[in-house]
PDB file of N, CA and C in Angstrom:
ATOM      1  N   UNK A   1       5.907  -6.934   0.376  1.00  0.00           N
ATOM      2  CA  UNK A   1       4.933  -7.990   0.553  1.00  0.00           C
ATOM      3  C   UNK A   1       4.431  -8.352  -0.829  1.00  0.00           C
ATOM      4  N   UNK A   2       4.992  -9.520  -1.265  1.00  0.00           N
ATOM      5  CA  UNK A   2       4.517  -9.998  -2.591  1.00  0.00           C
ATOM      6  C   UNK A   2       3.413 -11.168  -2.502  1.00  0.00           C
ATOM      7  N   UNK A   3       2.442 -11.303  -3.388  1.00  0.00           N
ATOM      8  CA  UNK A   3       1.997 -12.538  -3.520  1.00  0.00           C
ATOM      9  C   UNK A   3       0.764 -12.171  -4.833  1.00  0.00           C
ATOM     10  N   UNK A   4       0.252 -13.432  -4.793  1.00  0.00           N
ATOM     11  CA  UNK A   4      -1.333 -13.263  -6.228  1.00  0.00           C
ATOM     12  C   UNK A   4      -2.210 -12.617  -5.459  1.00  0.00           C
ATOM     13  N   UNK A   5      -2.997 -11.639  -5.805  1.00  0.00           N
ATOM     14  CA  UNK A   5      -4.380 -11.404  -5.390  1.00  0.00           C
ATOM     15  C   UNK A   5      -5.618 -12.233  -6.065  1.00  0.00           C
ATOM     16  N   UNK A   6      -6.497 -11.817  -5.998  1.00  0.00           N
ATOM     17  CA  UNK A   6      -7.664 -12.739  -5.907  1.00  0.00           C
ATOM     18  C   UNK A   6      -7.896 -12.184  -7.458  1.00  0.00           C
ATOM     19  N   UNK A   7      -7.659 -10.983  -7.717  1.00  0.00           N
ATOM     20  CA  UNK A   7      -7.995 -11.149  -8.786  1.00  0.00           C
ATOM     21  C   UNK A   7      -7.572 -11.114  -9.926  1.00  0.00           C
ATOM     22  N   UNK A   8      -7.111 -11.985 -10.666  1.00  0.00           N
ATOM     23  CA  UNK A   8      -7.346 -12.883 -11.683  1.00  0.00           C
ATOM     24  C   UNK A   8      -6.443 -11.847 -12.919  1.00  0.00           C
ATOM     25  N   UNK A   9      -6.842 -10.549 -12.846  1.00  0.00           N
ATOM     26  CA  UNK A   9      -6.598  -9.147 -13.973  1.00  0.00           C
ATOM     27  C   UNK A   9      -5.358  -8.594 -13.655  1.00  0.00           C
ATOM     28  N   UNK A  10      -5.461  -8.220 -12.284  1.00  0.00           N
ATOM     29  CA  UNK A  10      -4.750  -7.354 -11.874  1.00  0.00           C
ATOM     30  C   UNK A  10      -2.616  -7.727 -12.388  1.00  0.00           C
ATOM     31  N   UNK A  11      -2.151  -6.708 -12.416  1.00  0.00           N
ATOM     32  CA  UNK A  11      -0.862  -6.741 -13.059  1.00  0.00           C
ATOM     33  C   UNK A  11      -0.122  -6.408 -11.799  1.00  0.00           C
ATOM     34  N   UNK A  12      -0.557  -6.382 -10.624  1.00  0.00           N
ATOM     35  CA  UNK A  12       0.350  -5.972  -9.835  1.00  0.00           C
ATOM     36  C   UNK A  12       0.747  -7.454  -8.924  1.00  0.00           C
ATOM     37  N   UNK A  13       1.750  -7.315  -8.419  1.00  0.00           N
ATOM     38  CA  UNK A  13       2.208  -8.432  -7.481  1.00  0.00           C
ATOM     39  C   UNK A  13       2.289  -7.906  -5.901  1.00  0.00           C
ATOM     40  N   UNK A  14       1.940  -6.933  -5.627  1.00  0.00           N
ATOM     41  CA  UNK A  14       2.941  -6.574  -3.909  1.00  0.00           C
ATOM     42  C   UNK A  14       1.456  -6.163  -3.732  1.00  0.00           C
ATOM     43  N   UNK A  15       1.518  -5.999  -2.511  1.00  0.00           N
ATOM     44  CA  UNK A  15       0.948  -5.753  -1.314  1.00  0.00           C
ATOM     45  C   UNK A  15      -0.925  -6.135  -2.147  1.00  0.00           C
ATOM     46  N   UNK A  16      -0.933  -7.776  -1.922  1.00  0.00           N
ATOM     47  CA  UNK A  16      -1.858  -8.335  -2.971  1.00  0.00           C
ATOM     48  C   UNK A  16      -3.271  -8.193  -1.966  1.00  0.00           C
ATOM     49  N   UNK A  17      -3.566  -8.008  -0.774  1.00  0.00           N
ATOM     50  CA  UNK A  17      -4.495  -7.481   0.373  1.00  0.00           C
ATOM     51  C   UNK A  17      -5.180  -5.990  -0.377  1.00  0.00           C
ATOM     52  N   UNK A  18      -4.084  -5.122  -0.694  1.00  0.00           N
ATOM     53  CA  UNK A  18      -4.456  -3.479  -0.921  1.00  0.00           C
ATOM     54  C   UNK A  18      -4.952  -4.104  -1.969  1.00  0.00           C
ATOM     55  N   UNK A  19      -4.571  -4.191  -3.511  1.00  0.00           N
ATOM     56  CA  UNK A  19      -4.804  -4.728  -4.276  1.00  0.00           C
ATOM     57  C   UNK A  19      -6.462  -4.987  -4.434  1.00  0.00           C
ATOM     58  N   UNK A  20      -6.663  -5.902  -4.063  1.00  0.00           N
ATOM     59  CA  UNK A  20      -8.212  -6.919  -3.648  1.00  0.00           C
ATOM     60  C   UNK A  20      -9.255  -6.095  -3.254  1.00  0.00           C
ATOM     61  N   UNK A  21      -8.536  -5.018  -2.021  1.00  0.00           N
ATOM     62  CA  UNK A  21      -9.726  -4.048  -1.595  1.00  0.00           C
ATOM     63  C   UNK A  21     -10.319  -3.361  -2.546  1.00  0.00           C
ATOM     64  N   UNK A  22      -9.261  -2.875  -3.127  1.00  0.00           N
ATOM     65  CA  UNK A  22      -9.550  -1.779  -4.542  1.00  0.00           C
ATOM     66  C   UNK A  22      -9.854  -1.951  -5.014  1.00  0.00           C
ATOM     67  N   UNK A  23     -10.188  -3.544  -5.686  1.00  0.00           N
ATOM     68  CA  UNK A  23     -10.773  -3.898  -6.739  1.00  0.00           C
ATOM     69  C   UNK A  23     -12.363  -4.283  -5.974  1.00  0.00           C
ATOM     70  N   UNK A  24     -12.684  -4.887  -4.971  1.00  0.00           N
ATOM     71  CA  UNK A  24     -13.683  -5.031  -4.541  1.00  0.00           C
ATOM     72  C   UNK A  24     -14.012  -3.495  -3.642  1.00  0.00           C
ATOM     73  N   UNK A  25     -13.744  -2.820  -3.642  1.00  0.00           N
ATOM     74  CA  UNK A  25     -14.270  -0.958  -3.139  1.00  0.00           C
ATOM     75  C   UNK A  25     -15.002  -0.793  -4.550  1.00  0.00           C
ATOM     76  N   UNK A  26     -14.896  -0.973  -5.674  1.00  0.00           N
ATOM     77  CA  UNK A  26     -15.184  -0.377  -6.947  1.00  0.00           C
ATOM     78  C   UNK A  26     -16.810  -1.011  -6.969  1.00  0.00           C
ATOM     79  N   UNK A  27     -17.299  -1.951  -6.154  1.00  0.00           N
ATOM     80  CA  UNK A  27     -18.905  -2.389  -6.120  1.00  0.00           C
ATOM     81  C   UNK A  27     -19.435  -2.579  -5.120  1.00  0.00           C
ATOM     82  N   UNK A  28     -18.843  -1.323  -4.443  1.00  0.00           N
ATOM     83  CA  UNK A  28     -19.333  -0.965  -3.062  1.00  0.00           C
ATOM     84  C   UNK A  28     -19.557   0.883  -2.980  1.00  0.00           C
ATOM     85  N   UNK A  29     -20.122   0.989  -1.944  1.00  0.00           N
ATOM     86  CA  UNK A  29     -20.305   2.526  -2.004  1.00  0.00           C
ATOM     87  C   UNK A  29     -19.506   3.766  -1.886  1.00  0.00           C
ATOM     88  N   UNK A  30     -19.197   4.623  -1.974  1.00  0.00           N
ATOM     89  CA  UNK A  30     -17.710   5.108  -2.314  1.00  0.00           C
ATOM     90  C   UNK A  30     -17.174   5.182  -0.464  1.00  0.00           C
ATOM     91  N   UNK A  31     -17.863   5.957   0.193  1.00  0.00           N
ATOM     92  CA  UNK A  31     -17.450   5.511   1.434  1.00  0.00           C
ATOM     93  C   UNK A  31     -17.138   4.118   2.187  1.00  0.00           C
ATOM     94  N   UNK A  32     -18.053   3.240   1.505  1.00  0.00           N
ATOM     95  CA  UNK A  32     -17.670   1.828   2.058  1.00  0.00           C
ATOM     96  C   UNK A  32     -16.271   1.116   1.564  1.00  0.00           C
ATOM     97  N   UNK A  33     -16.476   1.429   0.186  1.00  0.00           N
ATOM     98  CA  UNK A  33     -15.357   1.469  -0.447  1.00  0.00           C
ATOM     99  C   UNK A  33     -14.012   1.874  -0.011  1.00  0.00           C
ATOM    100  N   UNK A  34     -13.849   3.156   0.778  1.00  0.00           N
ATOM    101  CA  UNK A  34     -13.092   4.178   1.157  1.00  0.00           C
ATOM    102  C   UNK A  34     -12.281   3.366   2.454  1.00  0.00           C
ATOM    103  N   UNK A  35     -13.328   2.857   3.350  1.00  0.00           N
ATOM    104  CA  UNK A  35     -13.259   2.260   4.680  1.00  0.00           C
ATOM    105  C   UNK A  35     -12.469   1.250   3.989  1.00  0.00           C
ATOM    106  N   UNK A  36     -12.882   0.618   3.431  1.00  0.00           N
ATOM    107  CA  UNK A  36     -11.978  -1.305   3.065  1.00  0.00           C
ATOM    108  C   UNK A  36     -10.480  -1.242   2.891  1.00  0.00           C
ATOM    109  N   UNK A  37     -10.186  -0.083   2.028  1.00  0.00           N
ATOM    110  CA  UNK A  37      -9.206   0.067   1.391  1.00  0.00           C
ATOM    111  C   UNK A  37      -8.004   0.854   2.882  1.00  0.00           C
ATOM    112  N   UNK A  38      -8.850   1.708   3.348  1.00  0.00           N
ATOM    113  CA  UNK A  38      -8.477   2.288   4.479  1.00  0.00           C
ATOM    114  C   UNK A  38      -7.602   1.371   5.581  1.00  0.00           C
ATOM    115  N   UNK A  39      -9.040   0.389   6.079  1.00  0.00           N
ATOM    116  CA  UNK A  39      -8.736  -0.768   6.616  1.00  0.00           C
ATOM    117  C   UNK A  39      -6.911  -1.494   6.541  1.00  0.00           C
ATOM    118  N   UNK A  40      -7.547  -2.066   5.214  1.00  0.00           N
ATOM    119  CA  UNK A  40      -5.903  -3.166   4.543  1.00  0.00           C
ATOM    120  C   UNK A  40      -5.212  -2.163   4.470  1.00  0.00           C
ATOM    121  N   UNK A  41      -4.977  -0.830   4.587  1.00  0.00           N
ATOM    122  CA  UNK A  41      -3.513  -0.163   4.286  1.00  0.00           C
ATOM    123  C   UNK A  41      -3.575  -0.008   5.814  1.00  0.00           C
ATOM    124  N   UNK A  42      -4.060  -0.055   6.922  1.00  0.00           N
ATOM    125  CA  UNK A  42      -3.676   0.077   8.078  1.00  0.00           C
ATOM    126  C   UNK A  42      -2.891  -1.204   8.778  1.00  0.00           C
ATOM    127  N   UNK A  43      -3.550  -2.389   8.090  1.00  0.00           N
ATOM    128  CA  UNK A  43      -3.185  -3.871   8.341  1.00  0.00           C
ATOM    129  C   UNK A  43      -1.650  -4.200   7.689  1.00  0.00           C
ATOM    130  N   UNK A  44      -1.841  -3.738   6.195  1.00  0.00           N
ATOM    131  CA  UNK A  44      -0.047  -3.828   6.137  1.00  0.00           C
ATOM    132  C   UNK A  44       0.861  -3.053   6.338  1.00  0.00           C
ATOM    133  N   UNK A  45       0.157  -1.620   7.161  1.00  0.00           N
ATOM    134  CA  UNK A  45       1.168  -0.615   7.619  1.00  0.00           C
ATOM    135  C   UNK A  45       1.687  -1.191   9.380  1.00  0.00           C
ATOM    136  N   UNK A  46       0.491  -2.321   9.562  1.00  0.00           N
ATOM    137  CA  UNK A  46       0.686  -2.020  11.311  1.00  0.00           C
ATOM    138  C   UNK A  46       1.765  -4.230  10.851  1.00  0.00           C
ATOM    139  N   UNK A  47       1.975  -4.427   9.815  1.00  0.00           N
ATOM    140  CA  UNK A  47       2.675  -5.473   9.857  1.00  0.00           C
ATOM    141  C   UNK A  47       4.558  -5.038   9.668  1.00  0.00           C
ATOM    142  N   UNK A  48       4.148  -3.836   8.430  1.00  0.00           N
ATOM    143  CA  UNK A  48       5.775  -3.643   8.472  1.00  0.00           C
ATOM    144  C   UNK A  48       6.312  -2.898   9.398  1.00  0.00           C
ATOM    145  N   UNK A  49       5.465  -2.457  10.191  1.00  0.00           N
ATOM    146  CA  UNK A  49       6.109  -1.504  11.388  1.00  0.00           C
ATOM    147  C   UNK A  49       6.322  -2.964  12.712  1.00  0.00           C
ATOM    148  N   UNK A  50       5.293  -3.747  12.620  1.00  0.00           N
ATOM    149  CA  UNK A  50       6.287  -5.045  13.275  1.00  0.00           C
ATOM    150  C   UNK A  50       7.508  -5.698  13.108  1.00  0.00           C
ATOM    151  N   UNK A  51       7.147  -6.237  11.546  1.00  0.00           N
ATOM    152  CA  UNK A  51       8.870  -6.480  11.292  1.00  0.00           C
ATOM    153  C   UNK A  51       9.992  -5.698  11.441  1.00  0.00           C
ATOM    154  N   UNK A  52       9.683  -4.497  11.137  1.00  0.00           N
ATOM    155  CA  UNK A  52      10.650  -3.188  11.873  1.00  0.00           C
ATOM    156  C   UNK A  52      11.175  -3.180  13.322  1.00  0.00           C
ATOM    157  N   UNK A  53       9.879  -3.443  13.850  1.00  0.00           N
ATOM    158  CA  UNK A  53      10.602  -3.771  15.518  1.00  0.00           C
ATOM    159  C   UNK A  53      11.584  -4.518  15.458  1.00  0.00           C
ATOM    160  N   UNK A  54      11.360  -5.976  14.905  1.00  0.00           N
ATOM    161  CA  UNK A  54      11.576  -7.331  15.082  1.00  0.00           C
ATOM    162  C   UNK A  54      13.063  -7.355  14.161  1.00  0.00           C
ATOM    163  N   UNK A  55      13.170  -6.734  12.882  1.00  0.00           N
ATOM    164  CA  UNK A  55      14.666  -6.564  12.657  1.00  0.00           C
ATOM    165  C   UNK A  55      15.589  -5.544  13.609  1.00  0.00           C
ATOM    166  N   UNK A  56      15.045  -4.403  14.669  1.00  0.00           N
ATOM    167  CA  UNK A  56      15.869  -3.961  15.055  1.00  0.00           C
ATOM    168  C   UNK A  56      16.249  -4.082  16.403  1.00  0.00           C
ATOM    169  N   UNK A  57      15.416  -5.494  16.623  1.00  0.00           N
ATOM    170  CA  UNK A  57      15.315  -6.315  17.685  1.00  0.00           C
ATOM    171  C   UNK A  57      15.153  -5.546  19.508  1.00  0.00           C
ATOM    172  N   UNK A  58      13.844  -4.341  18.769  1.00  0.00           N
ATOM    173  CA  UNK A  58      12.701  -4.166  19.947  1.00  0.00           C
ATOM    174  C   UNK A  58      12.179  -4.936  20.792  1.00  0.00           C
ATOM    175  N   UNK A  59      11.600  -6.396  20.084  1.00  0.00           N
ATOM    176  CA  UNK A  59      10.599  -7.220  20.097  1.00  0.00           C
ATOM    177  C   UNK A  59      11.654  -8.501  20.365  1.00  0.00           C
ATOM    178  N   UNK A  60      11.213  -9.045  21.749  1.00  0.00           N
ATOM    179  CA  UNK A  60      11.820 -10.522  21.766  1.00  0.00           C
ATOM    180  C   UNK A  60      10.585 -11.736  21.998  1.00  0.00           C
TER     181      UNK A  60
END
């Protein structure tokens, strides 16, 4: 999963959602922080396990 994140610094290109959290967790509280980041790695874990279905044609 490639694309720009929001922010502006960052050197990375893939998974630009994780990215964003991490950088916005850093002015938040470490648990709140913890949750965000938590969050978006559940969101692009529960997308490539779709396309997974969907290439091994689980999913019609």
């Amino acid at each position: 999963i490639y694309g720009p994140s929001r922010d502006g610094e960052s050197k990375l290109d893939f998974f630009p959602g994780i990215v964003d959290a991490v950088a916005e967790s850093r002015m938040m509280s470490k648990e709140g922080g913890q949750k965000l980041v938590q969050h978006e790695v559940w969101r692009v874990s529960r997308a490539i396990l779709r396309a997974a279905h969907v290439l091994r044609g689980d999913l019609t």
